[in-house]
PDB file of N, CA and C in Angstrom:
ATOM      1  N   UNK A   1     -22.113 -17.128 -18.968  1.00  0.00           N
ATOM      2  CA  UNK A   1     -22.020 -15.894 -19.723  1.00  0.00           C
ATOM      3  C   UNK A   1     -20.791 -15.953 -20.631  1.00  0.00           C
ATOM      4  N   UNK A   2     -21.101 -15.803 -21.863  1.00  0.00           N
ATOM      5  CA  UNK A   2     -19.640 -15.863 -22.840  1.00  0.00           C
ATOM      6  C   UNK A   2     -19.578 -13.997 -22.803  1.00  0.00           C
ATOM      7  N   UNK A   3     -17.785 -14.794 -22.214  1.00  0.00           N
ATOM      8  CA  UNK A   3     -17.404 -12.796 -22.739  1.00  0.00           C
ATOM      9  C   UNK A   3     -17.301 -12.793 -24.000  1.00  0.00           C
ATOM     10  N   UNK A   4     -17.466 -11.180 -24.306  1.00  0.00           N
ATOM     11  CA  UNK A   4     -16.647 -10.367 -25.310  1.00  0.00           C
ATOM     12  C   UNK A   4     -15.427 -10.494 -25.489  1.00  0.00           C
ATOM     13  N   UNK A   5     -15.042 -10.520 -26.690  1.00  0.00           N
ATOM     14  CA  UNK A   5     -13.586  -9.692 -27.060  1.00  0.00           C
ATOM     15  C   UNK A   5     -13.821  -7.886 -27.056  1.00  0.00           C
ATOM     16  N   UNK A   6     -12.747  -7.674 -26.803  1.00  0.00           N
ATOM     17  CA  UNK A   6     -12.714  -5.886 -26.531  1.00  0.00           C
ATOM     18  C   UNK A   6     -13.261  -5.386 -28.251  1.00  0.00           C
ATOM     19  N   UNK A   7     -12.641  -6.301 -29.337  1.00  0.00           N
ATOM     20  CA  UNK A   7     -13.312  -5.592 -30.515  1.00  0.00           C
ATOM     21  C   UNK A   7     -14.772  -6.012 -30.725  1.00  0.00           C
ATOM     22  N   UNK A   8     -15.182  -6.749 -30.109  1.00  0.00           N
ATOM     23  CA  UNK A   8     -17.523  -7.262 -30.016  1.00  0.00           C
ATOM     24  C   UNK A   8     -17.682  -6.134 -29.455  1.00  0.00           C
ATOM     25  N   UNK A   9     -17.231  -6.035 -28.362  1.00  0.00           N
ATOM     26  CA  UNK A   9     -17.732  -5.001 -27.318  1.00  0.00           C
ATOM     27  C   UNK A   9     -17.745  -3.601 -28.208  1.00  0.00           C
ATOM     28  N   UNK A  10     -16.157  -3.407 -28.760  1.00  0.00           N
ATOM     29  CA  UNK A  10     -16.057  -1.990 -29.087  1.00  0.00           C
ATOM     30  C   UNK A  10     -17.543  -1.862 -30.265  1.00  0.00           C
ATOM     31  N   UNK A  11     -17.443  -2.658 -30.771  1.00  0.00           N
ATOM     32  CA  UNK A  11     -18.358  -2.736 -32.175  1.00  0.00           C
ATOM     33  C   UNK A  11     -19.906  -2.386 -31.818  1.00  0.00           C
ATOM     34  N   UNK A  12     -20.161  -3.338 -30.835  1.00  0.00           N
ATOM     35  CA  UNK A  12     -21.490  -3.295 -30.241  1.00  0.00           C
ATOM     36  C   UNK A  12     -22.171  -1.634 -29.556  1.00  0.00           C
ATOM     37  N   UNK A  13     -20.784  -1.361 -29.298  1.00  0.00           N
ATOM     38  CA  UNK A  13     -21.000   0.153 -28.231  1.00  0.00           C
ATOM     39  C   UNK A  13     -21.279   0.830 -29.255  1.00  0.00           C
ATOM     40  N   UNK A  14     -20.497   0.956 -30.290  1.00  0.00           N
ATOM     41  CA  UNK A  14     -20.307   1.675 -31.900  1.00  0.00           C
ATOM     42  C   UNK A  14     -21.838   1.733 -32.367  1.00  0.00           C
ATOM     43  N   UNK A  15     -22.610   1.003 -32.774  1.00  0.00           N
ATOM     44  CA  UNK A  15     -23.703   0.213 -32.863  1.00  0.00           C
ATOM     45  C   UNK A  15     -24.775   1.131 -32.251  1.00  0.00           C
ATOM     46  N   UNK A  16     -24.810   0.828 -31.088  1.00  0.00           N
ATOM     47  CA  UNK A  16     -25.700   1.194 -29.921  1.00  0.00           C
ATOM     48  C   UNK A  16     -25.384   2.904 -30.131  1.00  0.00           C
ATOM     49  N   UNK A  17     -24.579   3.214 -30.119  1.00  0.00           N
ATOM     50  CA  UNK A  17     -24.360   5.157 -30.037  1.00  0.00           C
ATOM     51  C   UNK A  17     -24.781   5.672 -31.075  1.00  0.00           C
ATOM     52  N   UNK A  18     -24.609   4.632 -32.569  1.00  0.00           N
ATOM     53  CA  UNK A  18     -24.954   5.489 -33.599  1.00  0.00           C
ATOM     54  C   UNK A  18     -26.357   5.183 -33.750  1.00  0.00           C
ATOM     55  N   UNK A  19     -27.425   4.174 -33.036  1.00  0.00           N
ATOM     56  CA  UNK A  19     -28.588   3.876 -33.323  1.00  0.00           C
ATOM     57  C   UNK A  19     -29.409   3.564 -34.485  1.00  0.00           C
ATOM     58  N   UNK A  20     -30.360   5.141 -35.228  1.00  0.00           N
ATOM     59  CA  UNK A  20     -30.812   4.416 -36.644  1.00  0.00           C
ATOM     60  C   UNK A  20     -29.871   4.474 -37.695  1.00  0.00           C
ATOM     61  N   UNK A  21     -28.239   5.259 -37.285  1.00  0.00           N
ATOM     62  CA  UNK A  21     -27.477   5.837 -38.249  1.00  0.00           C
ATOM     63  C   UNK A  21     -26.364   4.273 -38.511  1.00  0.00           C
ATOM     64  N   UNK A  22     -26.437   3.026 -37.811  1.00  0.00           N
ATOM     65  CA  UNK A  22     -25.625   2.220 -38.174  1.00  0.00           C
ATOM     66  C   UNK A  22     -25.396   1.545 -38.773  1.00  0.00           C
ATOM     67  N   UNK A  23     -24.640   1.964 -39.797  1.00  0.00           N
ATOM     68  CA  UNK A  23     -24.955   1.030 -41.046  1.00  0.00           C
ATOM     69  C   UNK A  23     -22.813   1.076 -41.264  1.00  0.00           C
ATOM     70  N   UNK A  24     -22.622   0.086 -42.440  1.00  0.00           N
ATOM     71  CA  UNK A  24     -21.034   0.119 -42.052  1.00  0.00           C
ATOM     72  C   UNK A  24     -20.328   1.049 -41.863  1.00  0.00           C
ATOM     73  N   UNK A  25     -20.690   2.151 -43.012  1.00  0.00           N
ATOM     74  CA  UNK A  25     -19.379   3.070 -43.001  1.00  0.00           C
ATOM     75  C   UNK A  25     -19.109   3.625 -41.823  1.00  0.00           C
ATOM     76  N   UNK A  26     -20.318   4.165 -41.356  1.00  0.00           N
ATOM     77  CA  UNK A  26     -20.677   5.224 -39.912  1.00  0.00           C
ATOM     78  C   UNK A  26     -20.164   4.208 -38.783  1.00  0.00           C
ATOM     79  N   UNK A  27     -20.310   2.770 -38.896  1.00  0.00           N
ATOM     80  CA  UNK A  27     -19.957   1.861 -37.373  1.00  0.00           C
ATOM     81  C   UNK A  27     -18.104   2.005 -37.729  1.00  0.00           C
ATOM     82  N   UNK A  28     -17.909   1.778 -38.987  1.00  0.00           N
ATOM     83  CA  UNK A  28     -16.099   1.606 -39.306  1.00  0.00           C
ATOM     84  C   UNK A  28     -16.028   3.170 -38.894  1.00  0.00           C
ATOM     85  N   UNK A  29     -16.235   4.296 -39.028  1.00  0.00           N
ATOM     86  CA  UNK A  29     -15.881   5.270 -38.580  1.00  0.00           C
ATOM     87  C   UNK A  29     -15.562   5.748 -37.488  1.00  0.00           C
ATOM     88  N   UNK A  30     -17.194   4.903 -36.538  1.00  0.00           N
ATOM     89  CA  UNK A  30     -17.278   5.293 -35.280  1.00  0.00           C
ATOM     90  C   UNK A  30     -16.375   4.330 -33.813  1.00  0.00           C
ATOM     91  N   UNK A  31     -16.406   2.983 -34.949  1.00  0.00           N
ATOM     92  CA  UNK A  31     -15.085   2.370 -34.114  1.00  0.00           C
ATOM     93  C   UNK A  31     -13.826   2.689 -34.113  1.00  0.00           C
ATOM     94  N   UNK A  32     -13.468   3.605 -35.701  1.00  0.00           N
ATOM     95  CA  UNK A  32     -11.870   4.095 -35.721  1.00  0.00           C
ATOM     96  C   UNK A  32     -11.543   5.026 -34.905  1.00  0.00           C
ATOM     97  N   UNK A  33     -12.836   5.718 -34.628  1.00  0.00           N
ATOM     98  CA  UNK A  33     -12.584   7.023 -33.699  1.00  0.00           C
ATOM     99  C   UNK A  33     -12.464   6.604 -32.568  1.00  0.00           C
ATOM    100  N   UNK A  34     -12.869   5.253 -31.559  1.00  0.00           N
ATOM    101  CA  UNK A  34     -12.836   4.937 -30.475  1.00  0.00           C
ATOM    102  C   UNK A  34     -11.479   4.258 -30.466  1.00  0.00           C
ATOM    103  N   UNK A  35     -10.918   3.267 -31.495  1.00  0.00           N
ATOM    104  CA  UNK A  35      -9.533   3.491 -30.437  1.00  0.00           C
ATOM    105  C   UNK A  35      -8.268   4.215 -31.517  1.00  0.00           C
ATOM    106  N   UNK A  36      -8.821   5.132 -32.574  1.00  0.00           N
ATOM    107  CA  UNK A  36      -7.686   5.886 -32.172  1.00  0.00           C
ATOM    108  C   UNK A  36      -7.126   5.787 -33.730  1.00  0.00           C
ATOM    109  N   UNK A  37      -7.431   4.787 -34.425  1.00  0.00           N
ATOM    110  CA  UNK A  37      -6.714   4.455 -35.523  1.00  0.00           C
ATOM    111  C   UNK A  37      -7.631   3.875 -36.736  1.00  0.00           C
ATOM    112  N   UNK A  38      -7.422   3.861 -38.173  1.00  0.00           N
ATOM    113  CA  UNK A  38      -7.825   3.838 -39.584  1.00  0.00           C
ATOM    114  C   UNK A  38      -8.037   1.958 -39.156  1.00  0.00           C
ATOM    115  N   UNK A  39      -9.487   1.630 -39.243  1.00  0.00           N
ATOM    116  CA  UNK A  39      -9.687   0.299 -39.460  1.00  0.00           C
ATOM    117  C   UNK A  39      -9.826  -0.237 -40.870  1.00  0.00           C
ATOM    118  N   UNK A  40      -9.623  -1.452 -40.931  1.00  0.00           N
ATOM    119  CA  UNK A  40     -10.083  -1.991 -43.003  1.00  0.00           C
ATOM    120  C   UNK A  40     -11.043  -2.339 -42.520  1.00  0.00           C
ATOM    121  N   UNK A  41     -12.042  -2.533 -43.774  1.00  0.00           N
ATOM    122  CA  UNK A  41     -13.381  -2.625 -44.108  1.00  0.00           C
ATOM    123  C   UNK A  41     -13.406  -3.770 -43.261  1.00  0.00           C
ATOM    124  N   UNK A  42     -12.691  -5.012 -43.770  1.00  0.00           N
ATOM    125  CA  UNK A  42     -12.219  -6.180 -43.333  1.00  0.00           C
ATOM    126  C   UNK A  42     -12.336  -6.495 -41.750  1.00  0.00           C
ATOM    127  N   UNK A  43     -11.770  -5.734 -41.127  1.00  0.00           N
ATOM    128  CA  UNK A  43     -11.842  -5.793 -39.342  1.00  0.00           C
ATOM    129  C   UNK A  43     -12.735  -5.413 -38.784  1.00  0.00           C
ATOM    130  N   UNK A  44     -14.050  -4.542 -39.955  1.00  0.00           N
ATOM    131  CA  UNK A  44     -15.229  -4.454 -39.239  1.00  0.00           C
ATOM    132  C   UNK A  44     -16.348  -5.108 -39.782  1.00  0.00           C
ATOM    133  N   UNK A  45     -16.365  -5.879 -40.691  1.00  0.00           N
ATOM    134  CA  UNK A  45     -17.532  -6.278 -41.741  1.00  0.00           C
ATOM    135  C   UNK A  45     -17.539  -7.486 -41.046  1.00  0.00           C
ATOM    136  N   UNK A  46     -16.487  -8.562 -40.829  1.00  0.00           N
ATOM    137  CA  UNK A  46     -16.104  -9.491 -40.671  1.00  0.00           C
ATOM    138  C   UNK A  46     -16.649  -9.901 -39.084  1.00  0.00           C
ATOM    139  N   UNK A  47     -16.053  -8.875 -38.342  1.00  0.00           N
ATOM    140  CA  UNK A  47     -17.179  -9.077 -36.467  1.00  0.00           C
ATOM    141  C   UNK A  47     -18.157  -8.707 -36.691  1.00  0.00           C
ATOM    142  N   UNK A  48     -18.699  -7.751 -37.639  1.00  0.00           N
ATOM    143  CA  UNK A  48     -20.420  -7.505 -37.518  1.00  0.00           C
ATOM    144  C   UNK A  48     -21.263  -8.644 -38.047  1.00  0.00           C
ATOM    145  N   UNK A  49     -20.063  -9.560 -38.764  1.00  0.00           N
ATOM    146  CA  UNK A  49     -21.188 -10.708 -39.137  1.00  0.00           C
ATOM    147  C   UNK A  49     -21.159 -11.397 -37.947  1.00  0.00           C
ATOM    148  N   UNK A  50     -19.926 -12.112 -37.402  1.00  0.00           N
ATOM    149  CA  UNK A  50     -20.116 -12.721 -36.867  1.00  0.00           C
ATOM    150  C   UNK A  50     -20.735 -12.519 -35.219  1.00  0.00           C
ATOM    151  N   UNK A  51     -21.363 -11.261 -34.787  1.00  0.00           N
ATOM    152  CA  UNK A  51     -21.973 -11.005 -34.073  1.00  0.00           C
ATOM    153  C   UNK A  51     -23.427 -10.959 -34.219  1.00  0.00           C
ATOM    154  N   UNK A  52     -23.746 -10.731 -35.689  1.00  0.00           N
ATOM    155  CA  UNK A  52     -24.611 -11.540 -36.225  1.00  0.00           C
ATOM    156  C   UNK A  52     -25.144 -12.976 -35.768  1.00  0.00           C
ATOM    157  N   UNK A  53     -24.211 -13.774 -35.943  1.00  0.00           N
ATOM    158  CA  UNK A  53     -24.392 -15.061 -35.981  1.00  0.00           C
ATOM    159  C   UNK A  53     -24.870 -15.248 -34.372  1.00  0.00           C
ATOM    160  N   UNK A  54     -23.942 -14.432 -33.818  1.00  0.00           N
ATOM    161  CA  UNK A  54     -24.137 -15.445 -32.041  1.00  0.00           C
ATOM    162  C   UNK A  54     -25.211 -14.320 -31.759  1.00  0.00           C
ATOM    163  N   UNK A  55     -26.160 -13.746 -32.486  1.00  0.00           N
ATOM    164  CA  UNK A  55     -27.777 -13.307 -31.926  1.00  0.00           C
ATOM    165  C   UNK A  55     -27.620 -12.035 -30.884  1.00  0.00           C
ATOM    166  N   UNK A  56     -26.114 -11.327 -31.666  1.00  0.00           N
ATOM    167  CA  UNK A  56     -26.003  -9.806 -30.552  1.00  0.00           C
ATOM    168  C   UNK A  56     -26.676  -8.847 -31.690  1.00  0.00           C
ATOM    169  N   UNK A  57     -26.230  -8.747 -32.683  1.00  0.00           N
ATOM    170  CA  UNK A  57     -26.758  -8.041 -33.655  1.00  0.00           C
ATOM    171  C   UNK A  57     -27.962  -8.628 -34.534  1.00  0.00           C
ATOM    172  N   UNK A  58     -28.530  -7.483 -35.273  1.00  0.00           N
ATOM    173  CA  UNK A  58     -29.164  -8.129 -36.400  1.00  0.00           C
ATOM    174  C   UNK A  58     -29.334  -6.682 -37.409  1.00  0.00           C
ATOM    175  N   UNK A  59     -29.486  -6.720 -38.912  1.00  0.00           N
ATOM    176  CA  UNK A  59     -29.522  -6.440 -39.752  1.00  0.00           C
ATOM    177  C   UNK A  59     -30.334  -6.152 -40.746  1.00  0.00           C
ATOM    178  N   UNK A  60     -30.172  -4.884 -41.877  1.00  0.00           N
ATOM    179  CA  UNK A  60     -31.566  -4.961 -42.613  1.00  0.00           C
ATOM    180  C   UNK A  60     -30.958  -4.065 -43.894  1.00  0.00           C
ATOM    181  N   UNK A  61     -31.273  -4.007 -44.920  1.00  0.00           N
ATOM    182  CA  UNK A  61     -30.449  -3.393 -46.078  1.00  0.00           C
ATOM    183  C   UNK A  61     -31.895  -2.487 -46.480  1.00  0.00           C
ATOM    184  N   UNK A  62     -31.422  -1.173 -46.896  1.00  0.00           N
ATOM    185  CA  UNK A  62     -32.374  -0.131 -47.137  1.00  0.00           C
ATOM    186  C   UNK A  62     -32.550  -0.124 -48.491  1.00  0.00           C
ATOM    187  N   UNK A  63     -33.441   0.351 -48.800  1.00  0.00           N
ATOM    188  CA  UNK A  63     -34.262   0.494 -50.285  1.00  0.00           C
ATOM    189  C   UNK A  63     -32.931   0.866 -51.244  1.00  0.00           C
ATOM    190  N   UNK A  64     -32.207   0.312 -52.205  1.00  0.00           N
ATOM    191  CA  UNK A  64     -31.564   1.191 -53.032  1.00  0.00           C
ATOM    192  C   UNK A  64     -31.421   2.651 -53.434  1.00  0.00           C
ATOM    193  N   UNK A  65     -30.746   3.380 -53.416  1.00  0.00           N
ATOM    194  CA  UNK A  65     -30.473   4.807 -54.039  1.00  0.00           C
ATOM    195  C   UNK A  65     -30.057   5.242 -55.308  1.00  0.00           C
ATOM    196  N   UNK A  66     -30.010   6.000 -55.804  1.00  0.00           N
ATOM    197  CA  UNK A  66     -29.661   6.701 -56.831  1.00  0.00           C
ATOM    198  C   UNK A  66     -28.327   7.380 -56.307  1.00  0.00           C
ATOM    199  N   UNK A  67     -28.242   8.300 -55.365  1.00  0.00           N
ATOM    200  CA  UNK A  67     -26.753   8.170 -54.604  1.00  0.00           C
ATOM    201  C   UNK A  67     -25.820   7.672 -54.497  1.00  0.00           C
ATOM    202  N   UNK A  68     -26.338   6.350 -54.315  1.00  0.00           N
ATOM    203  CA  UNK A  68     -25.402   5.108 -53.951  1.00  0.00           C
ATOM    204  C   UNK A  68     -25.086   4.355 -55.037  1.00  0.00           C
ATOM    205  N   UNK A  69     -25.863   5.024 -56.308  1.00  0.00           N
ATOM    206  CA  UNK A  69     -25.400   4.325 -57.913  1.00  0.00           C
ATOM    207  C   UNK A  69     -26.316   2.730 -57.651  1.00  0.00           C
ATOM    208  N   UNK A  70     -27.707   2.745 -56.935  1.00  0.00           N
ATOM    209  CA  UNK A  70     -28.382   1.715 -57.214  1.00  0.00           C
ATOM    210  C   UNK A  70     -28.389   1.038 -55.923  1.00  0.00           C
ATOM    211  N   UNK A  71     -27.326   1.194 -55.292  1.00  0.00           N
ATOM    212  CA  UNK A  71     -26.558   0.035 -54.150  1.00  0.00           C
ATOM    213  C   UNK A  71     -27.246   0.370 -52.281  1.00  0.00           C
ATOM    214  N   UNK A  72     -27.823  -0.369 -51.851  1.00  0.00           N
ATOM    215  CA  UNK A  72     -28.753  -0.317 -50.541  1.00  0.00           C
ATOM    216  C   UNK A  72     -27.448  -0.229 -49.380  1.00  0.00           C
ATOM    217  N   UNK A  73     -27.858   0.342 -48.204  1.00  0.00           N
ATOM    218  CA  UNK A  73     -26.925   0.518 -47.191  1.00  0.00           C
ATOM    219  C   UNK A  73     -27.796  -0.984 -46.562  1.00  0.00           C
ATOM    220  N   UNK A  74     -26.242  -1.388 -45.346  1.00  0.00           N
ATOM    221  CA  UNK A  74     -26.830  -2.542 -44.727  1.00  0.00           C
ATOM    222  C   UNK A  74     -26.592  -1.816 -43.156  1.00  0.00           C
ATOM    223  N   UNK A  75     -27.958  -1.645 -42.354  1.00  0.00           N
ATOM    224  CA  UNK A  75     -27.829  -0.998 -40.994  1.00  0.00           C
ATOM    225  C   UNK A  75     -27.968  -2.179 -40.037  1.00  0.00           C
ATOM    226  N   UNK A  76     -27.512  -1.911 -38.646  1.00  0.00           N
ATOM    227  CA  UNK A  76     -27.675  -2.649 -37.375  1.00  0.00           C
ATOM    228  C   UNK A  76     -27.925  -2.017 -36.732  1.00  0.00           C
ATOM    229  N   UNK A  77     -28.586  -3.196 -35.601  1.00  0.00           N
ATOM    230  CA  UNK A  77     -29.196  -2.861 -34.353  1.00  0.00           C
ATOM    231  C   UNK A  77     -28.585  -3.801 -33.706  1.00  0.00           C
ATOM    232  N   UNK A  78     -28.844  -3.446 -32.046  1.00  0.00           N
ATOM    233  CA  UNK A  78     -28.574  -4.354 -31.092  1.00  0.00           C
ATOM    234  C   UNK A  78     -29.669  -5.260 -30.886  1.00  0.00           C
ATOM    235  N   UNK A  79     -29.752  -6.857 -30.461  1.00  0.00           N
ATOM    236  CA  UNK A  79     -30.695  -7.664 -30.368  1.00  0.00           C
ATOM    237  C   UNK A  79     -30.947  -6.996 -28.814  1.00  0.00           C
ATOM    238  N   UNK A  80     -32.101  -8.374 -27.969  1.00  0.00           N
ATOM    239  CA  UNK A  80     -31.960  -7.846 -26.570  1.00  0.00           C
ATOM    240  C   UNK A  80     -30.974  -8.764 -25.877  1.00  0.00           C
ATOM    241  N   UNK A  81     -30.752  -9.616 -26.967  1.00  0.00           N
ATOM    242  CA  UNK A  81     -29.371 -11.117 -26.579  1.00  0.00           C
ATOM    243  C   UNK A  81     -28.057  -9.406 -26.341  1.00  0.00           C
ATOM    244  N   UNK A  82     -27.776  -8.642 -27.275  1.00  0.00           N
ATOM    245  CA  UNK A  82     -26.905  -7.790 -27.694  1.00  0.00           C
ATOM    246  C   UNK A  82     -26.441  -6.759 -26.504  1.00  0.00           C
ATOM    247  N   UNK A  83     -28.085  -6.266 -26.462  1.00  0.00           N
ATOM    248  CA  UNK A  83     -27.881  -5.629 -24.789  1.00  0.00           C
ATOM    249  C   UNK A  83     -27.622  -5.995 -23.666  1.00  0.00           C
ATOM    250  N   UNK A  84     -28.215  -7.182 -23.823  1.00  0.00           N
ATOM    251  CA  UNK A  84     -27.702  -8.065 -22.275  1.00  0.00           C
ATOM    252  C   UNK A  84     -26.206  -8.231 -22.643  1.00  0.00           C
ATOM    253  N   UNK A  85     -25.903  -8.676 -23.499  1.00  0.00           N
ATOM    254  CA  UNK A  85     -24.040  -8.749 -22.901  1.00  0.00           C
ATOM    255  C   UNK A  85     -23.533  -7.728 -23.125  1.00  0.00           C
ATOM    256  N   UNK A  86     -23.369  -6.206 -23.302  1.00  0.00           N
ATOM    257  CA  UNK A  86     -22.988  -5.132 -22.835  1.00  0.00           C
ATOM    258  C   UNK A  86     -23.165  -4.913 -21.675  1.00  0.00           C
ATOM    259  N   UNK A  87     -23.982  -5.193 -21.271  1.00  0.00           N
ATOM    260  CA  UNK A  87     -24.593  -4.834 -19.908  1.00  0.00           C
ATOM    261  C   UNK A  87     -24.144  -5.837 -18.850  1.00  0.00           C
ATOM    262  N   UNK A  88     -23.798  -6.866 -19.327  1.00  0.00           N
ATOM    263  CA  UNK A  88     -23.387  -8.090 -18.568  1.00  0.00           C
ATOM    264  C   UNK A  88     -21.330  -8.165 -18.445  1.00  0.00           C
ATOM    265  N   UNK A  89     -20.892  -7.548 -19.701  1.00  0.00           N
ATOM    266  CA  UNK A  89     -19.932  -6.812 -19.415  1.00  0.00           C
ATOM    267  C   UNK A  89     -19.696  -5.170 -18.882  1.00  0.00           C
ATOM    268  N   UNK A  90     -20.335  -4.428 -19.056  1.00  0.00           N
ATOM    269  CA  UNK A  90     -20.123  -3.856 -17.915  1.00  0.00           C
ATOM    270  C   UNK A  90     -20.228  -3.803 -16.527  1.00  0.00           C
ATOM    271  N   UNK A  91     -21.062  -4.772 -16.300  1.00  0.00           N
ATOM    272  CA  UNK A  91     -21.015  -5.129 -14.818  1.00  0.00           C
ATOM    273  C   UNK A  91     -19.607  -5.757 -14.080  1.00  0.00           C
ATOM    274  N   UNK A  92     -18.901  -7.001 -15.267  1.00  0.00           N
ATOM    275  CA  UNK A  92     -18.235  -7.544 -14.869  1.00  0.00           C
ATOM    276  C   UNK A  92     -16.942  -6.104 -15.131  1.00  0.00           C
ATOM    277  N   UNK A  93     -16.712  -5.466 -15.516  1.00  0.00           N
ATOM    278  CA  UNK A  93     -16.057  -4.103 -15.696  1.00  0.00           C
ATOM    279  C   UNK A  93     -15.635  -3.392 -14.474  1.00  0.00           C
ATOM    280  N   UNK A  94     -17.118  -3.234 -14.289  1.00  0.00           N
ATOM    281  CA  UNK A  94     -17.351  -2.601 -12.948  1.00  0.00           C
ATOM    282  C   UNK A  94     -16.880  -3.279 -11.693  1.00  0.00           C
ATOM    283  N   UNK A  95     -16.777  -4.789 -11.881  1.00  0.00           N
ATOM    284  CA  UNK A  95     -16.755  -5.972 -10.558  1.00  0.00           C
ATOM    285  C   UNK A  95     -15.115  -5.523 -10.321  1.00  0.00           C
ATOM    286  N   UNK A  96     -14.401  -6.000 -11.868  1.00  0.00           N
ATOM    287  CA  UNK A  96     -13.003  -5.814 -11.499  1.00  0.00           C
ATOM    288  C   UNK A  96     -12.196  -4.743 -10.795  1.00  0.00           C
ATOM    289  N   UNK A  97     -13.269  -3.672 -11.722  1.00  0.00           N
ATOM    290  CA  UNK A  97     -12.304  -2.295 -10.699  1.00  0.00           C
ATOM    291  C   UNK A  97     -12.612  -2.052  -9.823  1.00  0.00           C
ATOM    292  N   UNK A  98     -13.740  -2.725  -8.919  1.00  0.00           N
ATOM    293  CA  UNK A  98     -13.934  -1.928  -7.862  1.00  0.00           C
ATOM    294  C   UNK A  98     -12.598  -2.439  -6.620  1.00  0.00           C
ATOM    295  N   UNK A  99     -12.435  -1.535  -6.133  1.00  0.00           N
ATOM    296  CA  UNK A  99     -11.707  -1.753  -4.847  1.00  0.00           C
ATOM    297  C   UNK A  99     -10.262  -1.776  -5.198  1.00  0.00           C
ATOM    298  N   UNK A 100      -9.732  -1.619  -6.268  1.00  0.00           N
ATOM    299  CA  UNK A 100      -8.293  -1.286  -6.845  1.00  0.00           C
ATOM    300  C   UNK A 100      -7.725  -0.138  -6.586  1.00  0.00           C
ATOM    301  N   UNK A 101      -6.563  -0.365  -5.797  1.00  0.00           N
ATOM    302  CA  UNK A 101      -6.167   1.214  -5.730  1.00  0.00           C
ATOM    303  C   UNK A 101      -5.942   2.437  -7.204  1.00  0.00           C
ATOM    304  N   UNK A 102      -5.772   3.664  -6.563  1.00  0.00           N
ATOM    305  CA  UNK A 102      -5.960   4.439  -8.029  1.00  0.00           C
ATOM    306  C   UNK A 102      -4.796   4.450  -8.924  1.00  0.00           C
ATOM    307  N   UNK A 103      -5.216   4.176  -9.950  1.00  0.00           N
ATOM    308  CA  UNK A 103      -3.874   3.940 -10.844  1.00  0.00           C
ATOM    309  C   UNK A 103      -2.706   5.511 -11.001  1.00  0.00           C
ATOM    310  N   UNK A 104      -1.705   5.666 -10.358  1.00  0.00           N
ATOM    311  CA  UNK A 104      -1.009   6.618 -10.330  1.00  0.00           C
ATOM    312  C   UNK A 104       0.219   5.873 -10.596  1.00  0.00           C
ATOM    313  N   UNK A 105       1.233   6.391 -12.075  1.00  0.00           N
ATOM    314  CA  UNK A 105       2.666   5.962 -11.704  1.00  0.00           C
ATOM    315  C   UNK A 105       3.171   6.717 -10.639  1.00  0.00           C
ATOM    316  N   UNK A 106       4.332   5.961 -10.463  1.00  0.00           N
ATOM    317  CA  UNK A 106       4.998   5.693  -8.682  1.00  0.00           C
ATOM    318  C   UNK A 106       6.516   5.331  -9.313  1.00  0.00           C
ATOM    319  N   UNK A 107       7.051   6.375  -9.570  1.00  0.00           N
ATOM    320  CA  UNK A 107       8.687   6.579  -9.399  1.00  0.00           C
ATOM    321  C   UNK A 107       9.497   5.135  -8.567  1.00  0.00           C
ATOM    322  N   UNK A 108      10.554   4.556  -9.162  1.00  0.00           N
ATOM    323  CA  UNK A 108      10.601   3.198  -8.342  1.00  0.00           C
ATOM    324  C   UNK A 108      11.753   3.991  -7.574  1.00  0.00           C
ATOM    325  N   UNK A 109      11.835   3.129  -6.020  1.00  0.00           N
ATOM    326  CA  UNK A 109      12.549   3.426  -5.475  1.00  0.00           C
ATOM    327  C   UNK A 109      14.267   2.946  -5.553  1.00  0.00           C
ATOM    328  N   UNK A 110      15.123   3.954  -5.834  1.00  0.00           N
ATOM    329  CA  UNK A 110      16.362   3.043  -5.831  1.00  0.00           C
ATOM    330  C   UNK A 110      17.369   4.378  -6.629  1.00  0.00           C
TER     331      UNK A 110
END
C-alpha cells in the first residue's frame, strides 16, 4: 500500500465532499478552508495532476461558457484506485490511534 502525503489525502477528501462541484477553484477553496490558510493555484493544480497520474483521480473539462469568456472548467472525481486509498488510510488512521492514551496537556512536574 503506498501512503499518502497529508496534502493527496487533504486534496482527495476536498474532491470527494465537493462531488459534481469539483472542479479547481471550489477544490483550492475547499482545501484552504481545511487547513486554515490561502493556498496558490500552484499547490493545488500541481497534486491534482499528479494524483492524476498515480490513477486516484481522474478528470473532464466542461463545455465552454460565455461566463467564463469562452474558457471550460476542469472537474474531478475520485477513481475506485482513489477510494481505496482513503479508505486504506483511514484505516491505517484508525490502527494508530487506537489504544493511545487521551491526549491531555499535563503540567510538568518540578
Amino acid at each position: 500500500m503506498e501512503v499518502l502525503s497529508r496534502t493527496e489525502e487533504l486534496l482527495l477528501l476536498s474532491v470527494w465532499k465537493l462531488q459534481d462541484n469539483a472542479y479547481g477553484l471550489s477544490i483550492r477553496k475547499q482545501f484552504s478552508e481545511l487547513i486554515g490558510k490561502d493556498m496558490s493555484v500552484g499547490a493545488v493544480y500541481i497534486p491534482l495532476e499528479r494524483l492524476k497520474k498515480k490513477g486516484l483521480l481522474s478528470s473532464w473539462e466542461s463545455e465552454p461558457t460565455e461566463k467564463r469568456g469562452g474558457r471550460s472548467k476542469r472537474f474531478y472525481t475520485l477513481t475506485q484506485q482513489g477510494v481505496a486509498a482513503l479508505s486504506a488510510v483511514k484505516a491505517l488512521q484508525d490502527k494508530a490511534w487506537s489504544g493511545l492514551p487521551e491526549l491531555v496537556f499535563k503540567a510538568s512536574r518540578g
